[in-house]
N, C-alpha and C. Protein backbone atom coordinates (compact mmCIF):
# COMPACT_ATOMS: atom_id res chain seq x y z
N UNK A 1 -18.10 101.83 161.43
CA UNK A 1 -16.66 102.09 161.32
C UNK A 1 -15.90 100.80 161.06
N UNK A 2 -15.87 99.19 161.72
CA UNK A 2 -15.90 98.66 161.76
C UNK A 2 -16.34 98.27 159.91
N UNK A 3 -16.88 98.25 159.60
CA UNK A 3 -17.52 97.48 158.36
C UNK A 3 -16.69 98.74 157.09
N UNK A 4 -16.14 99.88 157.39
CA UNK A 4 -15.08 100.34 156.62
C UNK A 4 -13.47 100.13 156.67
N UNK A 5 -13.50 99.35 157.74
CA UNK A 5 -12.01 99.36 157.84
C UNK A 5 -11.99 97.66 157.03
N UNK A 6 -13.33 96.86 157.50
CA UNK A 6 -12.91 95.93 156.46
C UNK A 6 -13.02 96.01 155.46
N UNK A 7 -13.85 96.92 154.42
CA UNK A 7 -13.86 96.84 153.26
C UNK A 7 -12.80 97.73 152.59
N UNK A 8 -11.82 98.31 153.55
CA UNK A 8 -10.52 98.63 152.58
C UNK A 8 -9.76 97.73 152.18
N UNK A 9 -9.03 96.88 153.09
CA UNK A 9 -8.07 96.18 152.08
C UNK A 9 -8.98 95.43 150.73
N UNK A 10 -10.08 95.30 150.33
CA UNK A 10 -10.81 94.67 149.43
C UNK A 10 -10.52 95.67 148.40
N UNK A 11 -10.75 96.92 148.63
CA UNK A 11 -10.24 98.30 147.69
C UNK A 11 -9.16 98.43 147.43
N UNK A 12 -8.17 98.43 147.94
CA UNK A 12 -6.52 98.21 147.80
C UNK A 12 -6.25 96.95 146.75
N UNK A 13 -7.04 95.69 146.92
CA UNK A 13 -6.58 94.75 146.33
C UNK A 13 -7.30 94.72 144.94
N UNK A 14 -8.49 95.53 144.76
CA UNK A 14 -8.83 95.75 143.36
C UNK A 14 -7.71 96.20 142.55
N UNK A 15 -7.33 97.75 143.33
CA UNK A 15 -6.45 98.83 142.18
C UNK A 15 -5.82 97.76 141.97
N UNK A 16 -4.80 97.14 142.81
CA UNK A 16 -3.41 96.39 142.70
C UNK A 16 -3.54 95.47 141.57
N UNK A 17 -4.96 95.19 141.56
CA UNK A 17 -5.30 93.69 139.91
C UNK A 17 -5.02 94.74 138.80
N UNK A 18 -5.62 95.92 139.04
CA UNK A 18 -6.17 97.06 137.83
C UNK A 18 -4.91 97.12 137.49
N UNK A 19 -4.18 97.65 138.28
CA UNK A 19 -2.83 98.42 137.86
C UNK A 19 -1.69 96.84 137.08
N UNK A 20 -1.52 96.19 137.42
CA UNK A 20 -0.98 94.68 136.73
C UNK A 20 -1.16 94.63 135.56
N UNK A 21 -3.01 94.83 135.17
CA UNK A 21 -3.69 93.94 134.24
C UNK A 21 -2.90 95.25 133.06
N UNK A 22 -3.02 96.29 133.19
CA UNK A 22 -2.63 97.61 132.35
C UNK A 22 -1.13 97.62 132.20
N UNK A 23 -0.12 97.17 133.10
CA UNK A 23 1.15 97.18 132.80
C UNK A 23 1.27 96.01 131.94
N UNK A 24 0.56 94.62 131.80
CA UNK A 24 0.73 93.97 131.08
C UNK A 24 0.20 94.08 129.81
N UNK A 25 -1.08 94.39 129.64
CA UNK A 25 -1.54 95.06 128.01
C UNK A 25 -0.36 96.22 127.34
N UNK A 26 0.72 96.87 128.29
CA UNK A 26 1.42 98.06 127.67
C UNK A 26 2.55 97.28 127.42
N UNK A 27 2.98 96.17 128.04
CA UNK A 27 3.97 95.23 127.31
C UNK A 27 3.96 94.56 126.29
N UNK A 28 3.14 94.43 126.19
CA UNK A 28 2.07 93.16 125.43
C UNK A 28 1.83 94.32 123.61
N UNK A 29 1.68 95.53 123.78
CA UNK A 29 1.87 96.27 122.56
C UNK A 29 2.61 96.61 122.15
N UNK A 30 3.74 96.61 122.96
CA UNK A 30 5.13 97.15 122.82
C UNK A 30 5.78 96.07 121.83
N UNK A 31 6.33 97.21 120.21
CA UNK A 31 6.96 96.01 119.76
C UNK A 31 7.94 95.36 119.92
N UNK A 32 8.44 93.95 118.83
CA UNK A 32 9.46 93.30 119.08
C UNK A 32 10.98 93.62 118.20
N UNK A 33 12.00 94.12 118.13
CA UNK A 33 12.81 94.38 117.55
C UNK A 33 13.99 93.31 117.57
N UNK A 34 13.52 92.57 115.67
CA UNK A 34 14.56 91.53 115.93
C UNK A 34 15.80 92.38 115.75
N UNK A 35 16.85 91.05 116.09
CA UNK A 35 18.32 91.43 115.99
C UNK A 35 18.89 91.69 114.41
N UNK A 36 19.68 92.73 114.37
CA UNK A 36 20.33 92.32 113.02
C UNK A 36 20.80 91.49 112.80
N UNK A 37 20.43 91.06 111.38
CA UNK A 37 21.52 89.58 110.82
C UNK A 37 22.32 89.54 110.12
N UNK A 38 23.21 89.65 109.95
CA UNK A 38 24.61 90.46 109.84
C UNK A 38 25.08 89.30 107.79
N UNK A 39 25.06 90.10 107.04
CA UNK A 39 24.92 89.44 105.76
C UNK A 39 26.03 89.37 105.36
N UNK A 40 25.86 88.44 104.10
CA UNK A 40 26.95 87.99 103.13
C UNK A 40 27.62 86.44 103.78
N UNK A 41 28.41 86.54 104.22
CA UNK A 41 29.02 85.09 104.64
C UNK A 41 29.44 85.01 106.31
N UNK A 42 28.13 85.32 106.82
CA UNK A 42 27.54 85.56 108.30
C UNK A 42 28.18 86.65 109.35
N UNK A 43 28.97 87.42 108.51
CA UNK A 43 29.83 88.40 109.38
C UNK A 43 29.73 90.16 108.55
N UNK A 44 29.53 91.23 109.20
CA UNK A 44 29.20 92.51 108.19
C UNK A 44 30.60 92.68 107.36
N UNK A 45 30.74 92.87 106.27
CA UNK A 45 31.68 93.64 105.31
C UNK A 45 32.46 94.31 105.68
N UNK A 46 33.86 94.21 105.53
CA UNK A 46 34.69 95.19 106.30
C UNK A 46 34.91 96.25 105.14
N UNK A 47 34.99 97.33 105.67
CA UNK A 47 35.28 98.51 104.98
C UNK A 47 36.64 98.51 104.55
N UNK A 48 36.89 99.84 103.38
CA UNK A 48 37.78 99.54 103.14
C UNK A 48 39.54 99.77 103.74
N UNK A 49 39.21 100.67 104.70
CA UNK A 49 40.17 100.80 105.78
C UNK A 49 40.09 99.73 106.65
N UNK A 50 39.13 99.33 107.06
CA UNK A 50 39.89 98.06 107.91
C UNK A 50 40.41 97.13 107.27
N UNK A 51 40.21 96.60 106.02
CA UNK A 51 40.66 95.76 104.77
C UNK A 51 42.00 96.35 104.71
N UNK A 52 42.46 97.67 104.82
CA UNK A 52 43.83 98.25 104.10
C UNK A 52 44.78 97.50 106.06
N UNK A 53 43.82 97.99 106.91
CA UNK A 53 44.58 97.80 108.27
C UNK A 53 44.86 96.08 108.12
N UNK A 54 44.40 95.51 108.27
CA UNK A 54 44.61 93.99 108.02
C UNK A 54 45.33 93.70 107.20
N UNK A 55 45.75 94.08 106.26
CA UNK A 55 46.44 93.79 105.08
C UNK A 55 47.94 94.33 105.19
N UNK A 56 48.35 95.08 106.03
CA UNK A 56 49.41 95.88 106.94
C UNK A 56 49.54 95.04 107.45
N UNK A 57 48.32 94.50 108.62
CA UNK A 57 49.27 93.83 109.81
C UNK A 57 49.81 92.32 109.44
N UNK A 58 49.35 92.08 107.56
CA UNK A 58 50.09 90.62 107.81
C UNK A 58 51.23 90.92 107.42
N UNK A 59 51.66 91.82 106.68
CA UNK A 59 52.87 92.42 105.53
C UNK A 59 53.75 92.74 106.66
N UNK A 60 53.03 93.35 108.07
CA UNK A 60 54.09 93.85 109.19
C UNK A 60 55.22 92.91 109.46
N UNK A 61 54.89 91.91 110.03
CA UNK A 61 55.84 90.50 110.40
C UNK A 61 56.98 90.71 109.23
N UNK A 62 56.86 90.47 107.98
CA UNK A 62 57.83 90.49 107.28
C UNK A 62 58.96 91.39 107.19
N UNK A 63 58.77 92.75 107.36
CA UNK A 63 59.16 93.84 107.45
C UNK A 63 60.06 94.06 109.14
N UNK A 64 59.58 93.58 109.79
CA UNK A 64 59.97 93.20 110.94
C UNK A 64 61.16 92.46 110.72
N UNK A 65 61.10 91.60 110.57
CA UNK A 65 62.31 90.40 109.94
C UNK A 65 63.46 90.89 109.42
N UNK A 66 62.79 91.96 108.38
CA UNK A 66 64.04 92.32 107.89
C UNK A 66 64.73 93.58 108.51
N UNK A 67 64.21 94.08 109.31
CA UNK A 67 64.26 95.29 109.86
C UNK A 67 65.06 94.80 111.18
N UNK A 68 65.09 93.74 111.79
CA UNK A 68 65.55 93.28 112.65
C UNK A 68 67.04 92.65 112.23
N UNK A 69 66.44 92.05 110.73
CA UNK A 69 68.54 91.52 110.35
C UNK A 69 69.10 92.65 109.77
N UNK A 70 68.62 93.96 109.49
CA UNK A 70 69.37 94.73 109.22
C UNK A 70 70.17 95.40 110.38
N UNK A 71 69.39 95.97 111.61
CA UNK A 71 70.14 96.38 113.22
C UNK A 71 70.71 95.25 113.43
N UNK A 72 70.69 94.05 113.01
CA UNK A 72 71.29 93.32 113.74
C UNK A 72 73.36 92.99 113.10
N UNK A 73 73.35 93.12 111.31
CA UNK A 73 74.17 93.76 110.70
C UNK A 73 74.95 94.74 111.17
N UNK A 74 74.38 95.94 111.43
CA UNK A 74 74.63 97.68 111.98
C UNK A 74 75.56 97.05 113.17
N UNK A 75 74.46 96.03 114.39
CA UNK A 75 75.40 96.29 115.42
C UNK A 75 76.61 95.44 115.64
N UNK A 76 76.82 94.22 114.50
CA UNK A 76 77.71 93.59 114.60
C UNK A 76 78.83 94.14 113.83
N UNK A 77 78.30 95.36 112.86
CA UNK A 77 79.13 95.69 112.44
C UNK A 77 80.05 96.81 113.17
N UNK A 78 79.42 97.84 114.32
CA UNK A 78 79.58 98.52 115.32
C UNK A 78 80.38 97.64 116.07
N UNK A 79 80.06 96.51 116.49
CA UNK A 79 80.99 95.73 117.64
C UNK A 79 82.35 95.56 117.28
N UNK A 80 82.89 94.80 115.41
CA UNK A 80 83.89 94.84 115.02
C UNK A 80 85.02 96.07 115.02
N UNK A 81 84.09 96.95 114.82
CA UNK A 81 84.88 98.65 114.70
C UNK A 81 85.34 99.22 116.07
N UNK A 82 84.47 98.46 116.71
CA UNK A 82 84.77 99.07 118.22
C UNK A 82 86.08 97.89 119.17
N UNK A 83 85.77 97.10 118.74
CA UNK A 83 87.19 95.98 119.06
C UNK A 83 88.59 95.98 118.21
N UNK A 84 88.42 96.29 117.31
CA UNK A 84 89.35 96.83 116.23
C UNK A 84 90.18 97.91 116.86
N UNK A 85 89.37 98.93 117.09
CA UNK A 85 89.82 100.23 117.75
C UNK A 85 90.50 100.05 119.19
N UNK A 86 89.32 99.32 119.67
CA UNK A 86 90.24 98.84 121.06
C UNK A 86 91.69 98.09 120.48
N UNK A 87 91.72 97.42 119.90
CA UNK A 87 93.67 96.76 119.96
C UNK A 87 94.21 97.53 119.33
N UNK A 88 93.85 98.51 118.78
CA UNK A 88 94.74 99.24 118.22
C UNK A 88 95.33 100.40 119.20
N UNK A 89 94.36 100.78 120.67
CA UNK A 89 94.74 101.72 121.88
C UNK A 89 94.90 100.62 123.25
N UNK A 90 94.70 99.85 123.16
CA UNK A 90 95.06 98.64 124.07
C UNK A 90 93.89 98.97 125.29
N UNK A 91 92.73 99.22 124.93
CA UNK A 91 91.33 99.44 126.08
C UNK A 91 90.90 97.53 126.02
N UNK A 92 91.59 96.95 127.48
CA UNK A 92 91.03 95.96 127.18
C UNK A 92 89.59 95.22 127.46
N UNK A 93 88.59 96.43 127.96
CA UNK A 93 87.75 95.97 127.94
C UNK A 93 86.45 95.53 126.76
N UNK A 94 87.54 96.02 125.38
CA UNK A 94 86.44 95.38 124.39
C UNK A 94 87.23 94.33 123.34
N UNK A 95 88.56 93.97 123.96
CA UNK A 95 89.06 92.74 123.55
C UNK A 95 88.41 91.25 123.21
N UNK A 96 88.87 91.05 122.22
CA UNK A 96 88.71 89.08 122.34
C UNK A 96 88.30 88.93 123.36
N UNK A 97 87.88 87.41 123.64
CA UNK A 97 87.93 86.59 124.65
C UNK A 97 89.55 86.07 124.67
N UNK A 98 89.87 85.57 123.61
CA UNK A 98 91.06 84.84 123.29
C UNK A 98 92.18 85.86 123.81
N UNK A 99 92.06 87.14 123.77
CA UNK A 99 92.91 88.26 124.13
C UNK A 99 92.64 88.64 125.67
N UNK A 100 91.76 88.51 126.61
CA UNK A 100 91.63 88.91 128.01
C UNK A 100 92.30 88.27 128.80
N UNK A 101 92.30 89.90 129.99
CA UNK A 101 92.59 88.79 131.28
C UNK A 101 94.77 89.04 131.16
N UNK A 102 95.00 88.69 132.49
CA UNK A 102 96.66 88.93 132.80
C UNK A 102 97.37 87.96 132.33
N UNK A 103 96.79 86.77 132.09
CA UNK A 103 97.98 85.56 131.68
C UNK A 103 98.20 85.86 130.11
N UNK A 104 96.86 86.20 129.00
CA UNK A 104 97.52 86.99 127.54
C UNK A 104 98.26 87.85 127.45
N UNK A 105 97.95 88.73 128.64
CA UNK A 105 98.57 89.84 128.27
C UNK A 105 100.36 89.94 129.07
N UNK A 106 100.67 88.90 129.41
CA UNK A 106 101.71 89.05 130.23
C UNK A 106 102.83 88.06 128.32
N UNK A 107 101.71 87.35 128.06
CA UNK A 107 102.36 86.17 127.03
C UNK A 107 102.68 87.11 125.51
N UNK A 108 101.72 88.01 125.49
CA UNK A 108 101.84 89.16 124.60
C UNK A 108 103.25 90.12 124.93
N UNK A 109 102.97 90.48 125.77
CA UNK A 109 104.57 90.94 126.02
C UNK A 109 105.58 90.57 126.18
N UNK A 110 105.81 89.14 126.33
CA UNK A 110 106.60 88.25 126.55
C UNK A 110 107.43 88.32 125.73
N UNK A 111 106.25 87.80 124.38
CA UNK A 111 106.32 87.46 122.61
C UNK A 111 107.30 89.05 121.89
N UNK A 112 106.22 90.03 121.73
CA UNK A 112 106.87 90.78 122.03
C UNK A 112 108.44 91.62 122.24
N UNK A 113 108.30 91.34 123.53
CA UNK A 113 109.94 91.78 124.19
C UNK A 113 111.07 91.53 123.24
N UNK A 114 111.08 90.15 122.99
CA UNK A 114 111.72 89.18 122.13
C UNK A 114 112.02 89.24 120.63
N UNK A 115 113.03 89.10 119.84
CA UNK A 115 113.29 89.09 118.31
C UNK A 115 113.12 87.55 118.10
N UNK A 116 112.44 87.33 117.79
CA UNK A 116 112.52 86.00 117.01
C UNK A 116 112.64 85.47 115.72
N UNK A 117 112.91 85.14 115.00
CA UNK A 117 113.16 84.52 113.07
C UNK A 117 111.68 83.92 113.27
N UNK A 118 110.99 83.85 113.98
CA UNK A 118 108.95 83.32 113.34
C UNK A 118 108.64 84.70 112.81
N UNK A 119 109.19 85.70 113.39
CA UNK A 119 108.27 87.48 112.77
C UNK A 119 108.93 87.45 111.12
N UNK A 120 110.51 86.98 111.08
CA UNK A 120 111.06 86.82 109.85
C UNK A 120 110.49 86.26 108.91
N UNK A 121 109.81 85.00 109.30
CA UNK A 121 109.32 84.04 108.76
C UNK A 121 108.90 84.42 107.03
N UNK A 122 107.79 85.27 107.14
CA UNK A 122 107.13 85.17 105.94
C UNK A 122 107.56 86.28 104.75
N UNK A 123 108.51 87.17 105.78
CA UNK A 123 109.16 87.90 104.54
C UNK A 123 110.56 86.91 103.42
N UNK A 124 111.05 86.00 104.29
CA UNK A 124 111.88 85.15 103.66
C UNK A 124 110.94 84.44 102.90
N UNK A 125 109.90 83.67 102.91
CA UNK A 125 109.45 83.03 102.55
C UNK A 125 108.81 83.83 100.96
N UNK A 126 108.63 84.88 101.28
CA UNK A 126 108.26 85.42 99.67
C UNK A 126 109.71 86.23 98.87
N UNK A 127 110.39 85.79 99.97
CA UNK A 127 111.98 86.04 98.90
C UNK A 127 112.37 84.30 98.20
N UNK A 128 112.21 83.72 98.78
CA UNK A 128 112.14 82.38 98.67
C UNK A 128 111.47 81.98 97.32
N UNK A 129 110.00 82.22 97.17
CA UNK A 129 109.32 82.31 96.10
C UNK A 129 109.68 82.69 94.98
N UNK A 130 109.95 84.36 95.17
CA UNK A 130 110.42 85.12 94.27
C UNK A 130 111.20 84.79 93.29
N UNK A 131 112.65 84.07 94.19
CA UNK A 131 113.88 83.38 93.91
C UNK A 131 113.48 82.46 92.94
N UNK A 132 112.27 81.66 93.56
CA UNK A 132 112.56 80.39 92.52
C UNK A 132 111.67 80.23 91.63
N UNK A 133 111.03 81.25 90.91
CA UNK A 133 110.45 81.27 89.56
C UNK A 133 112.05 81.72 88.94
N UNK A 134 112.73 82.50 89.22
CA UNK A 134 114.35 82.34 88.11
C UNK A 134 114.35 81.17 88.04
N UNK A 135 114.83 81.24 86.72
CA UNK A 135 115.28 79.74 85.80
C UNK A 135 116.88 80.06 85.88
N UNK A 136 117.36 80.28 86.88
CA UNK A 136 118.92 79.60 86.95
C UNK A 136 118.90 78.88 87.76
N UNK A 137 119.32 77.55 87.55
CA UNK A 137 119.56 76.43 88.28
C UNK A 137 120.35 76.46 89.30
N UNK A 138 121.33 77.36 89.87
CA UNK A 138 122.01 77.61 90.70
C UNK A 138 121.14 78.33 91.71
N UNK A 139 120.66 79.35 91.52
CA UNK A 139 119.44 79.95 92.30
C UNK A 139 118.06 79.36 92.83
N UNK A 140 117.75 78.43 91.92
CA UNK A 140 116.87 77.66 92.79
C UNK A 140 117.19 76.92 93.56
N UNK A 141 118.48 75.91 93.67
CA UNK A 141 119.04 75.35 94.63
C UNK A 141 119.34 76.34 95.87
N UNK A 142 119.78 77.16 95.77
CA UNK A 142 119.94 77.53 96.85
C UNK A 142 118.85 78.45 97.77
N UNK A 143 118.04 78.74 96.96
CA UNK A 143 116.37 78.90 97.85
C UNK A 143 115.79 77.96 98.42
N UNK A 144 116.22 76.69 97.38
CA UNK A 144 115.79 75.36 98.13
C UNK A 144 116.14 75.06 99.23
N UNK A 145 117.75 75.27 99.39
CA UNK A 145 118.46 74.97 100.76
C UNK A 145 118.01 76.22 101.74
N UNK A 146 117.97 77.57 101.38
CA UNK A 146 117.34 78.51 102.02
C UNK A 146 115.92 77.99 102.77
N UNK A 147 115.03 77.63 102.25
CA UNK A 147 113.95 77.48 102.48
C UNK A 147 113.75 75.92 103.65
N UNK A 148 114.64 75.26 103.53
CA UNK A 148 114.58 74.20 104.56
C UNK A 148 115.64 74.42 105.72
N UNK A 149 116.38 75.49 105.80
CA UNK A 149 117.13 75.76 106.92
C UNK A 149 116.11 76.80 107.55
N UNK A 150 115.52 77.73 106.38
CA UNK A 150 114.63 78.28 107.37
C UNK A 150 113.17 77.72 108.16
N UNK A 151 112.75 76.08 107.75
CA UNK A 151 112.20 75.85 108.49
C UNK A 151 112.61 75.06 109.44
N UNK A 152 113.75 74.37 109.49
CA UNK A 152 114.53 73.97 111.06
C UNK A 152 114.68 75.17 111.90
N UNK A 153 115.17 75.91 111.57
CA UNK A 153 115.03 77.02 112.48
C UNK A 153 114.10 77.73 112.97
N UNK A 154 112.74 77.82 112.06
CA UNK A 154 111.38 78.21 112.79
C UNK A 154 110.69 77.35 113.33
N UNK A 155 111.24 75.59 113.94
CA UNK A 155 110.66 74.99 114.20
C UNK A 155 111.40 75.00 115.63
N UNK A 156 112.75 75.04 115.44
CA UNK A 156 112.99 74.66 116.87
C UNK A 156 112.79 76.44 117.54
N UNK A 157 112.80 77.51 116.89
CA UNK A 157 112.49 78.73 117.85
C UNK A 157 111.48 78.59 118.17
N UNK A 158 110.33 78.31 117.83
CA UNK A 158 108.54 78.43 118.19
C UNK A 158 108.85 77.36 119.70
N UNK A 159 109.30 76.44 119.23
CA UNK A 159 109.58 75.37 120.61
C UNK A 159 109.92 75.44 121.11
N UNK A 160 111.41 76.43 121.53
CA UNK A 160 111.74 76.85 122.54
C UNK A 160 111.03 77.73 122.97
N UNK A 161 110.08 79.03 122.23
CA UNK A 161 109.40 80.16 123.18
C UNK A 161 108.60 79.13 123.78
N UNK A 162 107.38 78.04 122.97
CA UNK A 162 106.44 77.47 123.62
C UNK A 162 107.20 77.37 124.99
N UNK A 163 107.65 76.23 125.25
CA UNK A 163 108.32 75.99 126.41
C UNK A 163 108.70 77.16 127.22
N UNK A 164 109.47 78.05 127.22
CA UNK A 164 109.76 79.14 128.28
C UNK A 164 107.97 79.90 128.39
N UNK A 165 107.38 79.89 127.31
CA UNK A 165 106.18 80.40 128.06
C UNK A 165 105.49 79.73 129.16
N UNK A 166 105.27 78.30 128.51
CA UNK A 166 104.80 77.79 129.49
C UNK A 166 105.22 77.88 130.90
N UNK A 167 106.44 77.25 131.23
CA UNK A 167 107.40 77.59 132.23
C UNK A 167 107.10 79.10 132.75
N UNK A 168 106.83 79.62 132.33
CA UNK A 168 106.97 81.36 133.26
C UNK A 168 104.97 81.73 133.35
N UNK A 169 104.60 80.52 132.68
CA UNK A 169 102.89 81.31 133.17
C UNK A 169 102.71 80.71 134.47
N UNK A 170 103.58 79.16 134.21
CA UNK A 170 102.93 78.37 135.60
C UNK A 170 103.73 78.89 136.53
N UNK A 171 105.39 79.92 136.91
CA UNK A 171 105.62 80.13 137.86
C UNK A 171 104.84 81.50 138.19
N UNK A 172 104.32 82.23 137.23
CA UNK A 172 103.99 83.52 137.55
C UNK A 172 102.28 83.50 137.95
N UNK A 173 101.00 82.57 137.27
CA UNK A 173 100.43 82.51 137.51
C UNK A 173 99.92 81.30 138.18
N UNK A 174 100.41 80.49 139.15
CA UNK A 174 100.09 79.46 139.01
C UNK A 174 98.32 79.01 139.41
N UNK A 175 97.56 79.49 139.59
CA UNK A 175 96.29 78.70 139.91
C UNK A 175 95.41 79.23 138.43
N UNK A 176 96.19 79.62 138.09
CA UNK A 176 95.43 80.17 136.21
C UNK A 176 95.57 78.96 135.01
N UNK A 177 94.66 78.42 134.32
CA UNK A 177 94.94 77.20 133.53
C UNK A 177 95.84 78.04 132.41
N UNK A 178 96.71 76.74 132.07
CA UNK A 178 97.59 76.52 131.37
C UNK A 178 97.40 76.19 129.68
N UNK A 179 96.31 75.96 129.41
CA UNK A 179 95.52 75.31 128.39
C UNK A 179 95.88 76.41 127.08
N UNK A 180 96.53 76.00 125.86
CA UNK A 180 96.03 77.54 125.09
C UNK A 180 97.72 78.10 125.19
N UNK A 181 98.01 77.99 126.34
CA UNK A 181 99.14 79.57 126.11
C UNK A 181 99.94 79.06 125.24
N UNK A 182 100.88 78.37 124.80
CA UNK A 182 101.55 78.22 123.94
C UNK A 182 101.42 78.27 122.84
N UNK A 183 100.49 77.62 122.07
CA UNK A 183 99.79 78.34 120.87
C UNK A 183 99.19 79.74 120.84
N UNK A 184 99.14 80.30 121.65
CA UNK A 184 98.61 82.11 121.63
C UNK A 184 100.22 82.85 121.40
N UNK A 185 101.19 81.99 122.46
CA UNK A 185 102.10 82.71 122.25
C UNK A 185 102.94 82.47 120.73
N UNK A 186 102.90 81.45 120.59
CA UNK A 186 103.21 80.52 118.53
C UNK A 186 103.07 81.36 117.58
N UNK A 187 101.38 81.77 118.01
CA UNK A 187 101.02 82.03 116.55
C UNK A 187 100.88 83.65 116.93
N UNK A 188 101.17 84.25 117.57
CA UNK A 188 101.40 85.46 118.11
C UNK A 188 103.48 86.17 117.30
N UNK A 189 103.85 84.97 117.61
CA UNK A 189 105.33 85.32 117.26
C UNK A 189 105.72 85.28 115.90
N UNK A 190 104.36 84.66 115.09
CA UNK A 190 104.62 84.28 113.75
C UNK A 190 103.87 85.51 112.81
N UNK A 191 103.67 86.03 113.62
CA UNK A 191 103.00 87.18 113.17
C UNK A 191 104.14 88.79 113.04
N UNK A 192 104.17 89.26 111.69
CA UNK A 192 104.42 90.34 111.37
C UNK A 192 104.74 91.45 112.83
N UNK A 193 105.33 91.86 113.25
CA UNK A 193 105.17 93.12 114.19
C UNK A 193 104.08 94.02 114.41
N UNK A 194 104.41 94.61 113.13
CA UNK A 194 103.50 95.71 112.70
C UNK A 194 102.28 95.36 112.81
N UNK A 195 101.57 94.19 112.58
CA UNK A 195 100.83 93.88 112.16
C UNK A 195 99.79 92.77 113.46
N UNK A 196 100.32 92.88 114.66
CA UNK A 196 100.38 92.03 115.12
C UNK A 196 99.09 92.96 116.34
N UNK A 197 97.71 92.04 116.67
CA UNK A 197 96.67 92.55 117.44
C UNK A 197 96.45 92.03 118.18
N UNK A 198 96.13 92.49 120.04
CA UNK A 198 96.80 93.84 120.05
C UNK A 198 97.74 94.49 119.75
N UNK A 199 97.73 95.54 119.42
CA UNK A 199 99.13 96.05 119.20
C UNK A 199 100.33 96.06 120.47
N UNK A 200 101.05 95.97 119.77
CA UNK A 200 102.73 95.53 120.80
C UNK A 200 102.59 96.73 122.14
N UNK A 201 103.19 96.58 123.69
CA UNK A 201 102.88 97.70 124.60
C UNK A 201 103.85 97.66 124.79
N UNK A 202 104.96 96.99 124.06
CA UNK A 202 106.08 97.10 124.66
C UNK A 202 107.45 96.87 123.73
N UNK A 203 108.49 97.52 123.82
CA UNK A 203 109.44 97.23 122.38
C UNK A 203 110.43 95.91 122.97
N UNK A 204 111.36 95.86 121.35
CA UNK A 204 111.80 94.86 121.81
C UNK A 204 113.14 95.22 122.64
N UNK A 205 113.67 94.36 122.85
CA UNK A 205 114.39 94.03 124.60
C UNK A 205 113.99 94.76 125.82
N UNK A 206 112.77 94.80 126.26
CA UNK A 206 111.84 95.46 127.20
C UNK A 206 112.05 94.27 128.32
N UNK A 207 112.20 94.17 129.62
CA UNK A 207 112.44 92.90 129.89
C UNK A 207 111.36 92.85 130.88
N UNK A 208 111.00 91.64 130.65
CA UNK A 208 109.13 91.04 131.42
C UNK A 208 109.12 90.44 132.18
């Protein structure tokens, strides 16, 4: 009994060579499958749809570009129409910058309220013109003199509003800069009525 129990593991360790030596002869026949080698100028041929897709995506960028300055046209042109519209209903939240805010809009009505010879200004001035293509010598003189009384007088009115504007922003607003108003209110007064944006909220002798 003894002399079988040692000669098993000797039996065990045969198969175990047997069985090795046979897994390695079945590797060992097994063939080798090289890799593909991918031809022409070391990369496979692109078909002709991926050739058409590539050829899109460089053309895309461009198209992009322009597709982008065109919305970008659309919406600046949307923004003008929509600020336009605003001074024409007095919504001031799509006003100027130059137009916001209580200290313009107090200087706008100010302007406004007021008759001044600056709103006159430019209708004289193309009577003025008019006048002096006539070739009567009497008539151009006196457009001439027309025309330099009417600018003493649009010089010292603009200067007096400047001044009372100023004067009434700094008592009415005082911790609000001062910078600007007088020329907003200037070239505000030199402006046509009718014509004048925002439009007027208030007529004249309205008192402010």
């Amino acid at each position: 009994m003894a002399g079988a129990v040692a000669y098993w593991p000797t039996l065990v360790g045969v198969f175990r060579r047997r069985a090795t030596t046979e897994t390695e002869d079945t590797a060992a026949q097994e063939p080798t499958v090289a890799p593909e080698q991918p031809t022409g100028k070391g990369r496979p041929t692109p078909k002709r749809s991926e050739a058409e897709k590539a050829r899109k995506e460089r053309v895309r960028p461009a198209l992009n570009r322009r597709e982008k300055a065109r919305r970008d046209r659309e919406r600046m042109r949307a923004e003008r129409a929509r600020t336009r519209q605003a001074m024409n209903t007095g919504d001031e939240r799509y006003f100027l910058k130059r137009d916001q805010g209580p200290v313009r809009k107090f200087i706008r009505d100010y302007v406004d309220s007021r008759r001044t010879i600056a709103e006159f200004f430019l209708p004289i001035i193309l009577v003025i013109l008019v006048t002096s293509l006539i070739g009567i010598p009497e008539i151009q003189l006196i457009s001439t003199l027309v025309w330099v009384v009417a600018m003493v007088l649009l010089v010292v009115d603009l200067s007096i509003l400047g001044s009372r504007v100023k004067r009434e922003v700094r008592r009415r607003f005082p911790d609000e800069p001062s910078k600007g108003n007088a020329i907003y209110a200037v070239t505000r007064a030199t402006q046509i009525r009718r014509l004048r944006l925002p439009k007027p909220a208030v007529k004249p002798g309205t008192h402010v």
